[in-house]
Protein backbone atom coordinates (compact mmCIF):
# COMPACT_ATOMS: atom_id res chain seq x y z
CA UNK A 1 41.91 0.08 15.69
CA UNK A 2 40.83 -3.01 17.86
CA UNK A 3 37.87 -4.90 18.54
CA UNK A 4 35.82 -5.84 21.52
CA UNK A 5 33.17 -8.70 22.11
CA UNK A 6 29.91 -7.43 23.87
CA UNK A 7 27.16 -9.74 24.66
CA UNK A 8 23.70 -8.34 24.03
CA UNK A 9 19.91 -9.35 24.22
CA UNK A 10 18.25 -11.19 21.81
CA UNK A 11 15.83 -8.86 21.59
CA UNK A 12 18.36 -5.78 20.81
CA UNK A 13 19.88 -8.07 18.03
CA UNK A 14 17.04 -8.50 16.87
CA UNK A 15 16.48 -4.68 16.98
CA UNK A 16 20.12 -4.21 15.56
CA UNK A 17 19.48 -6.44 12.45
CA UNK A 18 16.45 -4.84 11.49
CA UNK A 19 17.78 -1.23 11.55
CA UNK A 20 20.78 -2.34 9.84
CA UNK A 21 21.47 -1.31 6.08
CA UNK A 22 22.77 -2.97 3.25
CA UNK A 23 25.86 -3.37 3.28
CA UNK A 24 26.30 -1.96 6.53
CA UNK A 25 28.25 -3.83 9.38
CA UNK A 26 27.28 -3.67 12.62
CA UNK A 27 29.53 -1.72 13.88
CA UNK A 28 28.93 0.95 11.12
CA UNK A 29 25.27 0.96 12.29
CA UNK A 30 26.38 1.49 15.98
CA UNK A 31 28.68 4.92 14.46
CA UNK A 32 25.92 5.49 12.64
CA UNK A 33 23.02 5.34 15.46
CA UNK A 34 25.30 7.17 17.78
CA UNK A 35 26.69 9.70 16.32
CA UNK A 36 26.53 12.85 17.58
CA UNK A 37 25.43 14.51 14.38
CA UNK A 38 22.61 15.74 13.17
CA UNK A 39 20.27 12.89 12.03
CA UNK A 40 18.75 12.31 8.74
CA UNK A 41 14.81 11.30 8.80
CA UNK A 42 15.98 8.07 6.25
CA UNK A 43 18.13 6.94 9.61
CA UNK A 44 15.01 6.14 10.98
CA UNK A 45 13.09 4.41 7.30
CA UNK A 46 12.47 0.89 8.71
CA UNK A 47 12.36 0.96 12.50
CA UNK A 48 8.22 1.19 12.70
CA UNK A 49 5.74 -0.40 11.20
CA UNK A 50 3.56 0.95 8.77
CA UNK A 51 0.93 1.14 11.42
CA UNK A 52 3.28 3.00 14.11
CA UNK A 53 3.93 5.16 11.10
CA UNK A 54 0.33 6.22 10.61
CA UNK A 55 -0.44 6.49 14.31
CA UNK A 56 2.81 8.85 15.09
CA UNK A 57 1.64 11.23 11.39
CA UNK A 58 -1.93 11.26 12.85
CA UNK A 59 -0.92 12.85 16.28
CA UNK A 60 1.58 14.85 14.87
CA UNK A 61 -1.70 16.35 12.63
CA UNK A 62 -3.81 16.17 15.26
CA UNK A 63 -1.00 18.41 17.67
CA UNK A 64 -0.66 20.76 15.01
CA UNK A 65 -4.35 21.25 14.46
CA UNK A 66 -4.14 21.79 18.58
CA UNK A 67 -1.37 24.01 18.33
CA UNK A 68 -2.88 26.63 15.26
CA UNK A 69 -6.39 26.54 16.82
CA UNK A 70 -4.38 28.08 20.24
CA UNK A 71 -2.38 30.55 18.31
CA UNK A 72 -5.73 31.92 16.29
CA UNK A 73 -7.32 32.63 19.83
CA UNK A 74 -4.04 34.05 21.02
CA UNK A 75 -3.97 36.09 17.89
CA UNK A 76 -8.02 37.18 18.68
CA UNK A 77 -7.25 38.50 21.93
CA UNK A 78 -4.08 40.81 20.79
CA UNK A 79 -6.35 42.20 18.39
């Protein structure tokens, strides 16, 4: 298998480094990011910050609450 050179942002190898495992090479992280396959939730460990974390968990609860309260009153009006 070859190799190729690509020239990217700063800010995207920036972006790449960060997401990157241990022991992981770059180009194992692009296989990895890319891949077709189904993804794992610990691909993902590491790209937000604790705060983006909290704020994505409280809209997800806050949808969900949304999304039950919606399927009582559908529930209410079969009955």
């Amino acid at each position: 298998m070859g190799t190729k050179t690509i020239s990217i942002m700063d800010d995207a190898y920036e972006m790449l480094v960060k997401s990157k495992q241990e022991n992981e090479s770059f180009s194992d992280e692009v296989r990895r990011v890319l891949s077709p396959k189904k993804r794992s939730i610990r691909d993902f460990m590491g790209l937000l910050s604790e705060e983006e974390g909290d704020a994505i968990l409280r809209t997800m609860d806050e949808r969900k609450k949304v999304n039950l309260k919606a399927a009582k009153m559908r529930l209410e009006r079969l009955s």
